[in-house]
N, C-alpha and C. Protein backbone atom coordinates (compact mmCIF):
# COMPACT_ATOMS: atom_id res chain seq x y z
N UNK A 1 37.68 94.48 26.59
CA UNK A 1 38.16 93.34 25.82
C UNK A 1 37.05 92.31 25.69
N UNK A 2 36.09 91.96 26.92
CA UNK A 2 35.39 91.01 26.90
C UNK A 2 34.01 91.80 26.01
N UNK A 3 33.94 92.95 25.42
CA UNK A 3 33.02 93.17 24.90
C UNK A 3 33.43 92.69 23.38
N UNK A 4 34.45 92.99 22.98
CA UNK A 4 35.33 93.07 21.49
C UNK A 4 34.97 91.61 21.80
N UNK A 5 35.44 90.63 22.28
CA UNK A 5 35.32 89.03 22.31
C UNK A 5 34.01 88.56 22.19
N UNK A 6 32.75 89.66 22.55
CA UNK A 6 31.63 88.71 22.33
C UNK A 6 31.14 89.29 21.25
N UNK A 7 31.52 90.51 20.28
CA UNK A 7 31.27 90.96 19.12
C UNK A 7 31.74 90.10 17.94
N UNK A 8 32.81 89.50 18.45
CA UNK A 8 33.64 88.28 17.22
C UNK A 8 33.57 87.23 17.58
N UNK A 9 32.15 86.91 19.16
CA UNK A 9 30.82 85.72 18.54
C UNK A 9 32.24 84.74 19.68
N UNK A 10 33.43 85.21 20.15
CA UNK A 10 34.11 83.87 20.43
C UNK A 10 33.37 83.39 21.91
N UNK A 11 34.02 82.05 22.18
CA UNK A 11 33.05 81.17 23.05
C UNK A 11 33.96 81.22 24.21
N UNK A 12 34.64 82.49 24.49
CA UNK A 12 35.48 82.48 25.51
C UNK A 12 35.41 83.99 26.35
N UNK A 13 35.59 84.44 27.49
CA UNK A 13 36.18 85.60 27.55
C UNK A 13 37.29 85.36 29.09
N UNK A 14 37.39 87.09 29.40
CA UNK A 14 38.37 86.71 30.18
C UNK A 14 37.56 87.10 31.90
N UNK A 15 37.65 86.46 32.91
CA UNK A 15 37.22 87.25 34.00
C UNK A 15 37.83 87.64 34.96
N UNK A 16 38.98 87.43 34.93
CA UNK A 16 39.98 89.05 35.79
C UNK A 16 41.18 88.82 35.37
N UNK A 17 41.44 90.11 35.43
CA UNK A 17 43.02 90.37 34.91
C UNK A 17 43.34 91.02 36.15
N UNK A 18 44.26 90.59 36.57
CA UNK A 18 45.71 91.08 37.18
C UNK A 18 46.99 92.12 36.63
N UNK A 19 47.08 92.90 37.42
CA UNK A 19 48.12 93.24 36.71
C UNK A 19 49.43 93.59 37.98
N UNK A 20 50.69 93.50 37.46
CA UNK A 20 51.84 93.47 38.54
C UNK A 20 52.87 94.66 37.45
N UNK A 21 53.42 95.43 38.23
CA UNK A 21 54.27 96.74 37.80
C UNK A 21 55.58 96.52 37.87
N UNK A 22 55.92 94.93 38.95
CA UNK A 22 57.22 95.49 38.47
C UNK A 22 58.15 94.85 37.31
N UNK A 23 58.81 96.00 36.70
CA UNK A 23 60.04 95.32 35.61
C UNK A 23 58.32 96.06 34.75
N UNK A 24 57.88 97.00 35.00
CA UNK A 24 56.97 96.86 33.31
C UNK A 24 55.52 96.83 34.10
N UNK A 25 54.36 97.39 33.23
CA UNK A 25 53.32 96.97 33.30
C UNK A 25 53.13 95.45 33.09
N UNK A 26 52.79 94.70 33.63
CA UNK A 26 52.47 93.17 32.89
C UNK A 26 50.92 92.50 33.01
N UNK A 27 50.08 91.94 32.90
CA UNK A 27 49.21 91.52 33.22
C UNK A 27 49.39 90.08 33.68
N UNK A 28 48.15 89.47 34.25
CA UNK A 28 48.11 87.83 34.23
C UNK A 28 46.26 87.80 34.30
N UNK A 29 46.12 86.81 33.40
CA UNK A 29 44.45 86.66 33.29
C UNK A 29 44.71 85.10 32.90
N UNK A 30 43.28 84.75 33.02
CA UNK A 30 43.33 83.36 32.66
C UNK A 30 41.70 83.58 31.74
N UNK A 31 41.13 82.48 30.89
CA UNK A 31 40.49 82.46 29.95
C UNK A 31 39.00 81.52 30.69
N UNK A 32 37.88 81.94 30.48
CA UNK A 32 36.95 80.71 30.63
C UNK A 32 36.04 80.48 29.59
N UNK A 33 35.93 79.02 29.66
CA UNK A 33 35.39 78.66 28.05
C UNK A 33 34.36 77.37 28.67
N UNK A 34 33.23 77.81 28.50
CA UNK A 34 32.12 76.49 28.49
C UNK A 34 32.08 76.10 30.25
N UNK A 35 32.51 77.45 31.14
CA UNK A 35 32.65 76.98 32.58
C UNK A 35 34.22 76.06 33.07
N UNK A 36 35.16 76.42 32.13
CA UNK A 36 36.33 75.53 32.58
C UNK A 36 37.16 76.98 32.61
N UNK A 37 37.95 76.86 33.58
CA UNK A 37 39.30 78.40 33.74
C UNK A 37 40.29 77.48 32.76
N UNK A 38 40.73 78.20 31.98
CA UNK A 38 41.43 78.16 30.89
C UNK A 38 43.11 78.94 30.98
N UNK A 39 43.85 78.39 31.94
CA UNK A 39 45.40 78.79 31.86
C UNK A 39 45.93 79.02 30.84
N UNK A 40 47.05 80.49 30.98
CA UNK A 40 47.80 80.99 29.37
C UNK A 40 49.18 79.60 29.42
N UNK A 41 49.84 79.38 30.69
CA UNK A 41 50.92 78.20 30.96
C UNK A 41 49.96 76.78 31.47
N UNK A 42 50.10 76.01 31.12
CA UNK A 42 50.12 74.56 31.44
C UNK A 42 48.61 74.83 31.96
N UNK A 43 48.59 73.45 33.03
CA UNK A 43 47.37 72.78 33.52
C UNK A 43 46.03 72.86 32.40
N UNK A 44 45.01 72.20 32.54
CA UNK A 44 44.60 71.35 31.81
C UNK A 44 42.64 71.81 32.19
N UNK A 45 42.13 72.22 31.35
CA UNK A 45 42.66 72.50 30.04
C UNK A 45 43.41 73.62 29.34
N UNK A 46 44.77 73.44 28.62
CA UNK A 46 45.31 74.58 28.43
C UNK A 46 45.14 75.91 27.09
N UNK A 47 45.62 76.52 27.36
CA UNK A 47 45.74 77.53 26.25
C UNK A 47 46.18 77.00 24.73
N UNK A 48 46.99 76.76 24.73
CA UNK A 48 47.53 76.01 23.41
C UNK A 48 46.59 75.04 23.22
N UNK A 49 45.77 74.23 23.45
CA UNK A 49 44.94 73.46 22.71
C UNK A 49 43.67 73.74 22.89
N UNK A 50 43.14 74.66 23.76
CA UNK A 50 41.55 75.10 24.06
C UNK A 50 41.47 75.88 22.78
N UNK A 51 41.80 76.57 22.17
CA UNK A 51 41.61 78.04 21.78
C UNK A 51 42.05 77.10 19.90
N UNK A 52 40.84 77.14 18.89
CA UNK A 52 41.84 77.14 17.44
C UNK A 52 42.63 78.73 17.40
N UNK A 53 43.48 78.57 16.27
CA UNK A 53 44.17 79.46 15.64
C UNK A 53 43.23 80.95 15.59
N UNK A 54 41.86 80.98 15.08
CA UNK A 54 41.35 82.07 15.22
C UNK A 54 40.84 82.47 16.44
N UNK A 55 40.44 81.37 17.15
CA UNK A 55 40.39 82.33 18.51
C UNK A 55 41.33 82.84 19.16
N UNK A 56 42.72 82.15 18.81
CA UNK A 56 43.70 82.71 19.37
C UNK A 56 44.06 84.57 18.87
N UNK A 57 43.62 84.24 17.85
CA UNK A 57 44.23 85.88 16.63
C UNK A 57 43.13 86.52 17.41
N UNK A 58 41.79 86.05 17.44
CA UNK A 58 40.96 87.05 18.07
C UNK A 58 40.86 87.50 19.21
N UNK A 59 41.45 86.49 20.59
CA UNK A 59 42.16 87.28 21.53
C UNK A 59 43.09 88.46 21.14
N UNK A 60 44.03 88.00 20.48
CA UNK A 60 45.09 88.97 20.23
C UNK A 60 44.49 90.63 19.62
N UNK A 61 43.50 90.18 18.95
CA UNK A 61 43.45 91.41 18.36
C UNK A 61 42.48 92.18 19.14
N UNK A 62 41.42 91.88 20.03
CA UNK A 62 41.11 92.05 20.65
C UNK A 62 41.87 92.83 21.84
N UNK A 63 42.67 92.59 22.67
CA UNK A 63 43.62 93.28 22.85
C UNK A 63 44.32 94.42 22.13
N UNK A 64 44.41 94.46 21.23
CA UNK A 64 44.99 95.41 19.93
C UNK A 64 44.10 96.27 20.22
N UNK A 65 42.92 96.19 20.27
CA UNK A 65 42.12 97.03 19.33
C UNK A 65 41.81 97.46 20.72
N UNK A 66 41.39 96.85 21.73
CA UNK A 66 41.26 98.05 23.37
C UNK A 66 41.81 98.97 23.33
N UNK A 67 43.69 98.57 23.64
CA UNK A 67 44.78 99.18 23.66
C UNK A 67 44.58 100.08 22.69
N UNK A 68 44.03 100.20 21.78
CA UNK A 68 44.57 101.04 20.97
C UNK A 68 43.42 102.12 21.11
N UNK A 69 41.53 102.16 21.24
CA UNK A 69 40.88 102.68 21.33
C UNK A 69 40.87 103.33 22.60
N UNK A 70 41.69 103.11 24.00
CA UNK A 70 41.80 103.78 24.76
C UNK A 70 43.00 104.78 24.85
N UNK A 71 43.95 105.22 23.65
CA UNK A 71 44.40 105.46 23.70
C UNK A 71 43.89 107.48 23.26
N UNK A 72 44.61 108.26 24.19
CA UNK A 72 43.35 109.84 24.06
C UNK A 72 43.79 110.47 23.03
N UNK A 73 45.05 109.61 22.60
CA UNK A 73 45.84 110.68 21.57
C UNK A 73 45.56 109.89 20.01
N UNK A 74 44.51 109.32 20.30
CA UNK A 74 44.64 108.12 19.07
C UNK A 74 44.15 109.16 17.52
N UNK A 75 43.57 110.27 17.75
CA UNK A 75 43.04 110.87 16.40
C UNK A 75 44.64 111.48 15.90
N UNK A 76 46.04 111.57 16.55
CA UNK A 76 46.91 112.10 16.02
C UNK A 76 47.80 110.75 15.68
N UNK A 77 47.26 109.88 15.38
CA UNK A 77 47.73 108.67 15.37
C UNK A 77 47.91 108.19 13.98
N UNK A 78 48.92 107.40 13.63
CA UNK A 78 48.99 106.46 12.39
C UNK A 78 48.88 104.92 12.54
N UNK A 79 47.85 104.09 12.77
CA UNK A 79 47.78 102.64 13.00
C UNK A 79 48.08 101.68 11.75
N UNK A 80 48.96 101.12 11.93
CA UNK A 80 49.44 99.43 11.02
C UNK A 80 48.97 98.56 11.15
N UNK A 81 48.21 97.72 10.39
CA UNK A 81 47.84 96.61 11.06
C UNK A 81 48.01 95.52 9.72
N UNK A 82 48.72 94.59 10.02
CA UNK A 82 49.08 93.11 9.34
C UNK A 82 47.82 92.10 8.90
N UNK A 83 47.52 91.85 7.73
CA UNK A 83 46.98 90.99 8.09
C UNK A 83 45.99 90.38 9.18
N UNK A 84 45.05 91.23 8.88
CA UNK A 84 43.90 91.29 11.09
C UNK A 84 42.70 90.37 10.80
N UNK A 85 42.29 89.95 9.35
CA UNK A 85 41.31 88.75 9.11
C UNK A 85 41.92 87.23 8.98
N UNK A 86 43.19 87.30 9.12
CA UNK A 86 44.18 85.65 8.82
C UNK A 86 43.24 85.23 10.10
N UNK A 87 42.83 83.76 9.57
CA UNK A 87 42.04 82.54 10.24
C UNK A 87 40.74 82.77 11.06
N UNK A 88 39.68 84.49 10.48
CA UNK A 88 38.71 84.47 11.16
C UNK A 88 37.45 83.85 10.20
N UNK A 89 36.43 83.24 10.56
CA UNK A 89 35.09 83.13 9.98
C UNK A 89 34.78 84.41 9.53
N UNK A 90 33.85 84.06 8.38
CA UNK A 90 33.03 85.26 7.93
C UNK A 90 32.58 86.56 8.65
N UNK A 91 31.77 85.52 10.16
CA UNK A 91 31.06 86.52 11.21
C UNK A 91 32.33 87.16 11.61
N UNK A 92 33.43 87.05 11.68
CA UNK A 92 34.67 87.73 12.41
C UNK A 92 35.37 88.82 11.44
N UNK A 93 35.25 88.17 10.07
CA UNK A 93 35.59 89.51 9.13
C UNK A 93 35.24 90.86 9.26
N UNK A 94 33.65 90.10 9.10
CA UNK A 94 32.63 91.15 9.34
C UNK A 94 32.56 92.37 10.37
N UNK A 95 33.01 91.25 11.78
CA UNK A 95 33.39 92.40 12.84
C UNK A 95 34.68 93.20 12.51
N UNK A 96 35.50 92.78 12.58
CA UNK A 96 36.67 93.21 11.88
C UNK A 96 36.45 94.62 11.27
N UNK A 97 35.83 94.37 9.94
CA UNK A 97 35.47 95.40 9.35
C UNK A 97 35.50 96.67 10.24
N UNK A 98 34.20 96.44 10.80
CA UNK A 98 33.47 97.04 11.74
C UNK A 98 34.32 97.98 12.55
N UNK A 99 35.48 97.22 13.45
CA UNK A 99 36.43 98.03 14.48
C UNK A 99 37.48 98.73 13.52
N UNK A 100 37.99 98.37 12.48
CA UNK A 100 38.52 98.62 11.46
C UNK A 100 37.77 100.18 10.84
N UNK A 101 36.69 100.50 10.74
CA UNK A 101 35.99 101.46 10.34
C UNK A 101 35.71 102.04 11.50
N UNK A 102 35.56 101.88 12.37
CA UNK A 102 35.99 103.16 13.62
C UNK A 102 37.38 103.44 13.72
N UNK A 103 38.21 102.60 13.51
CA UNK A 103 39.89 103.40 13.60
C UNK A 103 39.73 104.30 12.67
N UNK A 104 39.71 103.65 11.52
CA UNK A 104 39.74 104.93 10.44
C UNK A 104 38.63 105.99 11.06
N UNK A 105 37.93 105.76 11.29
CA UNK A 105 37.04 107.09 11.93
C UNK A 105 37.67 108.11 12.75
N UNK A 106 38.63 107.16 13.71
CA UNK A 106 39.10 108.09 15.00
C UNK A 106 40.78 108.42 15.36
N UNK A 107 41.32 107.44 14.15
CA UNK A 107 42.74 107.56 13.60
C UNK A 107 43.16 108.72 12.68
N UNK A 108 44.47 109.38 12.88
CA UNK A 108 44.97 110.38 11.86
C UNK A 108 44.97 109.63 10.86
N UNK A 109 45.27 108.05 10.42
CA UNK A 109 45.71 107.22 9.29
C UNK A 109 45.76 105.96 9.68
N UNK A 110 45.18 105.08 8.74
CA UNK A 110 45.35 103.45 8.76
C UNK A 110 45.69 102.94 7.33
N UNK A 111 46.48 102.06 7.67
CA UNK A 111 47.42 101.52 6.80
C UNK A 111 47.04 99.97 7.20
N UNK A 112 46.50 99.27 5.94
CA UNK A 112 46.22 97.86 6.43
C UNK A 112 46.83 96.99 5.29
N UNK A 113 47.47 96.05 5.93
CA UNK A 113 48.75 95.28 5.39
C UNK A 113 47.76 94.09 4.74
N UNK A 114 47.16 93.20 3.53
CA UNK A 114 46.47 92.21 3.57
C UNK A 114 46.68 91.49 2.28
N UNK A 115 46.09 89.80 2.82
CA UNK A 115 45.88 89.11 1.24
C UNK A 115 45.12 88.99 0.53
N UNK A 116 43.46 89.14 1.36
CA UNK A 116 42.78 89.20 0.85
C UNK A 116 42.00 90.69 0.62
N UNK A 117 42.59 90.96 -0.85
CA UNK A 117 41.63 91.55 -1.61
C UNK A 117 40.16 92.40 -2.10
N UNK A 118 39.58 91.15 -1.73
CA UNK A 118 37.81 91.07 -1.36
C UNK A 118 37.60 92.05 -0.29
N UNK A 119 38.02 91.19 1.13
CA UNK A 119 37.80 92.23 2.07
C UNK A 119 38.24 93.25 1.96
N UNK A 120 39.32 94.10 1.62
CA UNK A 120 39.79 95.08 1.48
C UNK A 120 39.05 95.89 0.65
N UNK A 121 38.42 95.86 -0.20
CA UNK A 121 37.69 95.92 -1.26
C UNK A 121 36.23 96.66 -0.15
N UNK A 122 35.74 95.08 0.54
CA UNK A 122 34.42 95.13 1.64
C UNK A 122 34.33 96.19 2.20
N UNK A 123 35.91 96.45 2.96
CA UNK A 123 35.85 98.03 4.00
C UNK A 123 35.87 99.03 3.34
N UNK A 124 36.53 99.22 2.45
CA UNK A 124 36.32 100.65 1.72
C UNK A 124 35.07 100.83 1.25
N UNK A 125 34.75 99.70 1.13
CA UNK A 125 33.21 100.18 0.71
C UNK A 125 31.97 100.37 2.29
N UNK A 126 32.41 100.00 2.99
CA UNK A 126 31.69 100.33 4.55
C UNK A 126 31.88 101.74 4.71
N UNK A 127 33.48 102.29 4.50
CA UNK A 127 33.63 103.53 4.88
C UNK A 127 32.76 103.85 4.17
N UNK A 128 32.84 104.28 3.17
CA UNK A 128 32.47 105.04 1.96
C UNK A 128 30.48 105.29 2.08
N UNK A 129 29.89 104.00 2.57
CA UNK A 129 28.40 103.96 3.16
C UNK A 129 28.50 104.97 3.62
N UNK A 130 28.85 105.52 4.73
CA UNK A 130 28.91 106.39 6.21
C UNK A 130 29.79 107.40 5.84
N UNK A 131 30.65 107.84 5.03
CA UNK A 131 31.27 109.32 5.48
C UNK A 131 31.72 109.25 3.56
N UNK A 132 32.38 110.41 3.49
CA UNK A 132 33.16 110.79 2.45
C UNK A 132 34.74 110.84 2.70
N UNK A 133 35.11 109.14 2.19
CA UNK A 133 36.38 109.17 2.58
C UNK A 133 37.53 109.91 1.80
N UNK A 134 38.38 110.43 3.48
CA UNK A 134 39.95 110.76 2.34
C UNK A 134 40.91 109.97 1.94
N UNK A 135 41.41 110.02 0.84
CA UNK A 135 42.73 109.31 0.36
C UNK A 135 42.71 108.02 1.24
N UNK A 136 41.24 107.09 0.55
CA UNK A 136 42.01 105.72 0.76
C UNK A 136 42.86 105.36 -0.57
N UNK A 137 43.27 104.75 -0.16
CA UNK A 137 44.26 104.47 -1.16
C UNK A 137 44.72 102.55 -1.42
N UNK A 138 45.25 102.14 -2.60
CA UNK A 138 45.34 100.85 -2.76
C UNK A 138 46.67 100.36 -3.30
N UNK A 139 47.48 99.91 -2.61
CA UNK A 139 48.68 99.67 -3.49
C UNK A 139 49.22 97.95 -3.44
N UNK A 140 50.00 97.60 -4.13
CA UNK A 140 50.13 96.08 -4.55
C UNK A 140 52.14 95.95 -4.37
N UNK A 141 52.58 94.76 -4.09
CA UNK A 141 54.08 94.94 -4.07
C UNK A 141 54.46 94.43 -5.34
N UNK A 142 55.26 95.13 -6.42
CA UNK A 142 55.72 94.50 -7.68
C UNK A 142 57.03 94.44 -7.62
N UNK A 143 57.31 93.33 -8.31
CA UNK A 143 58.50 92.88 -8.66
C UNK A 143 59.36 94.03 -9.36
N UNK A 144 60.51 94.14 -9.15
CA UNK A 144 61.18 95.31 -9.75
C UNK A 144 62.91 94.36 -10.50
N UNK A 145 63.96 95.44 -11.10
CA UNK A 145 65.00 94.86 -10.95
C UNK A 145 65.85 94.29 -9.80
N UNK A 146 66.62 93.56 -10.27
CA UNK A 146 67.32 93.21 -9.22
C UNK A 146 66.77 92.31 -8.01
N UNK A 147 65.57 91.41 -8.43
CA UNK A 147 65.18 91.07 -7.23
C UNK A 147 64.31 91.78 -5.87
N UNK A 148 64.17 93.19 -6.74
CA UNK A 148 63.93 93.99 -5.61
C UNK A 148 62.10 94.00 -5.56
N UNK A 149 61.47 94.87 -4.57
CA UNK A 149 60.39 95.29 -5.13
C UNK A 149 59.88 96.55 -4.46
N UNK A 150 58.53 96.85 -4.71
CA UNK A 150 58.09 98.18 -5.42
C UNK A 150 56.66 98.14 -5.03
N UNK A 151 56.06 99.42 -4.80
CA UNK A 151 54.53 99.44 -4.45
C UNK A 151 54.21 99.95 -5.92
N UNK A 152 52.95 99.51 -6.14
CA UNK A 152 52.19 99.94 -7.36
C UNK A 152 50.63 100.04 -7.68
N UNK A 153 50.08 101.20 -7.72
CA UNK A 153 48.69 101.31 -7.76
C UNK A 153 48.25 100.05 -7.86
N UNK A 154 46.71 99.71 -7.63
CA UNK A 154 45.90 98.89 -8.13
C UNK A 154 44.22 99.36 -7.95
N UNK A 155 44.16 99.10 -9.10
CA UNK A 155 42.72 99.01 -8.85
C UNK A 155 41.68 97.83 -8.41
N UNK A 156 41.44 98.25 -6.92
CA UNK A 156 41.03 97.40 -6.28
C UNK A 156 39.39 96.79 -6.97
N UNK A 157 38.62 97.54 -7.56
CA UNK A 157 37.47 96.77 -8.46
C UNK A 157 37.38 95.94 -9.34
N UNK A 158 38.87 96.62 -10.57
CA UNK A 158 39.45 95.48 -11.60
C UNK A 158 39.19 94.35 -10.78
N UNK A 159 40.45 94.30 -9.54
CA UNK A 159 40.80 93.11 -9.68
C UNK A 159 40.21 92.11 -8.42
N UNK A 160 39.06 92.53 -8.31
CA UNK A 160 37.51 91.69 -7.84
C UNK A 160 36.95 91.38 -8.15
N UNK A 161 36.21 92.00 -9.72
CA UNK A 161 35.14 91.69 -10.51
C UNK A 161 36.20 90.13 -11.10
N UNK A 162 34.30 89.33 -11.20
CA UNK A 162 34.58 88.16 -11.49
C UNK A 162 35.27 87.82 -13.15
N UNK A 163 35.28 87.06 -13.23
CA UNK A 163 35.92 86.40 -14.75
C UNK A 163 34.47 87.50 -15.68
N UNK A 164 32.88 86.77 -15.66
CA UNK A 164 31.84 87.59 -16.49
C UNK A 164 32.31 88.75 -16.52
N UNK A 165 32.19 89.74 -15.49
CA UNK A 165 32.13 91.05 -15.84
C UNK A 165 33.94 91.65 -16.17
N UNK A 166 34.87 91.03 -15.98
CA UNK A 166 35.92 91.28 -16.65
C UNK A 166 36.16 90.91 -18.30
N UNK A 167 35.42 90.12 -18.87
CA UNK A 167 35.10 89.65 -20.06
C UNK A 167 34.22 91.01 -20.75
N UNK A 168 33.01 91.09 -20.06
CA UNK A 168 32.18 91.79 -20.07
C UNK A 168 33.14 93.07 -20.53
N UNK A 169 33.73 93.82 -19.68
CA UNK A 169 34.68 95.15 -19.67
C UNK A 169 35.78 95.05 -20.65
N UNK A 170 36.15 93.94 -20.58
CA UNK A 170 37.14 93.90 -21.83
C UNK A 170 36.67 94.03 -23.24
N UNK A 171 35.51 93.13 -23.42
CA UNK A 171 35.02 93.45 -24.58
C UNK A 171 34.23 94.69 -25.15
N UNK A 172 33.69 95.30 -24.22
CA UNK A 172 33.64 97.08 -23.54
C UNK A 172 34.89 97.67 -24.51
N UNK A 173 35.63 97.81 -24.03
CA UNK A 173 36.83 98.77 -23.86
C UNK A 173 37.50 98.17 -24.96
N UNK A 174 37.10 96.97 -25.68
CA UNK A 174 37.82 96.67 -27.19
C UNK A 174 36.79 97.61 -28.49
N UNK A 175 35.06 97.31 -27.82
CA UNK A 175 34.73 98.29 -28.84
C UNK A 175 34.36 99.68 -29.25
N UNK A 176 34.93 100.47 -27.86
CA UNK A 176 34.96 101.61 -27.59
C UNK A 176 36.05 102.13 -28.13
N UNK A 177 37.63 101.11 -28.63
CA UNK A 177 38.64 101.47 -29.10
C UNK A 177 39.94 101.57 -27.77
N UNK A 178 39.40 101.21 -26.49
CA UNK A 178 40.18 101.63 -25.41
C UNK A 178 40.60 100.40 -25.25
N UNK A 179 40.69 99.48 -25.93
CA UNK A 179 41.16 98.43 -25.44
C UNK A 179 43.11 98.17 -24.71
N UNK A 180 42.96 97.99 -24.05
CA UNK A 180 44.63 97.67 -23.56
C UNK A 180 45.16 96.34 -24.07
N UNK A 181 46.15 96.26 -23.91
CA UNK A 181 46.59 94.95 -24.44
C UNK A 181 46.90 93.73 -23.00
N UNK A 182 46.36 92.90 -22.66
CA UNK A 182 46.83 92.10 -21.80
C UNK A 182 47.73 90.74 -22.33
């Protein structure tokens, strides 16, 4: 974990975990940041205000992503993951990416839930550097009847390329005769 934490650059790690069995595996660790022990409950300085929002996600995922790489059965595996760049810096995307492109490496399947676009866009194109990927795939949620909705292709390049080169392509594909109607 404390390696994943200094790959996503954070200014924290953890230096012992505990763990107690009964009622459950459970752990207890505490956090150190700048030479101060950093409690998950109370005392001072605490968890809830040491840590912004992304260091908090990057603990978390950090954890995720151990748990999940030590797992022996992980190549018969299907991994989900939500939204895993909400509130990181650039340098953290980046890593992201990174652990993100070894799952898919060592996963039966990844399925990544997101808003941004771009990045999504970023990793497929990382895979794609390094191996000959299978069936990535890109889908969007559309509005359907009834209030309902619906997955629906997208083409993830369309809808990256900037305003120029969508101008650019449109006016392409008007004098080639392929024009679509928007």
């Amino acid at each position: 974990i404390n390696e994943l934490l200094r790959s996503f650059g954070a200014q924290f790690f953890i230096p012992t975990i505990d763990f107690d069995y009964r009622g459950g595996l459970r752990s207890d660790y505490s956090l150190e940041m700048r030479g101060a022990n950093i409690a998950l409950s109370g005392g001072i300085p605490d968890f809830k205000t040491s840590l912004s929002e992304g260091d908090k996600r990057t603990l978390a995922f950090a954890f995720f992503i151990a748990l999940t790489e030590a797992d022996s059965d992980l190549v018969n595996k299907i991994i989900i993951i939500d939204d895993p760049m909400c509130s990181f810096d650039l340098n953290r995307k980046q890593q992201t990416r990174t652990v993100l492109k070894r799952l898919y490496d060592s996963s039966k399947q990844l399925v990544i839930i997101a808003h941004d676009i771009h990045f999504l866009r970023n990793l497929r194109d990382d895979i794609q550097r390094t191996a000959a990927p299978t069936n990535i795939k890109f889908l969007r949620l559309k509005a359907v009847t009834n209030r309902y909705s619906d997955f629906a292709d997208i083409d993830i390049d369309q809808e990256c390329e900037s305003a120029y080169f969508k101008s650019h392509r449109l006016l392409d594909e008007y004098i080639s005769g392929n024009a679509q109607s928007t």
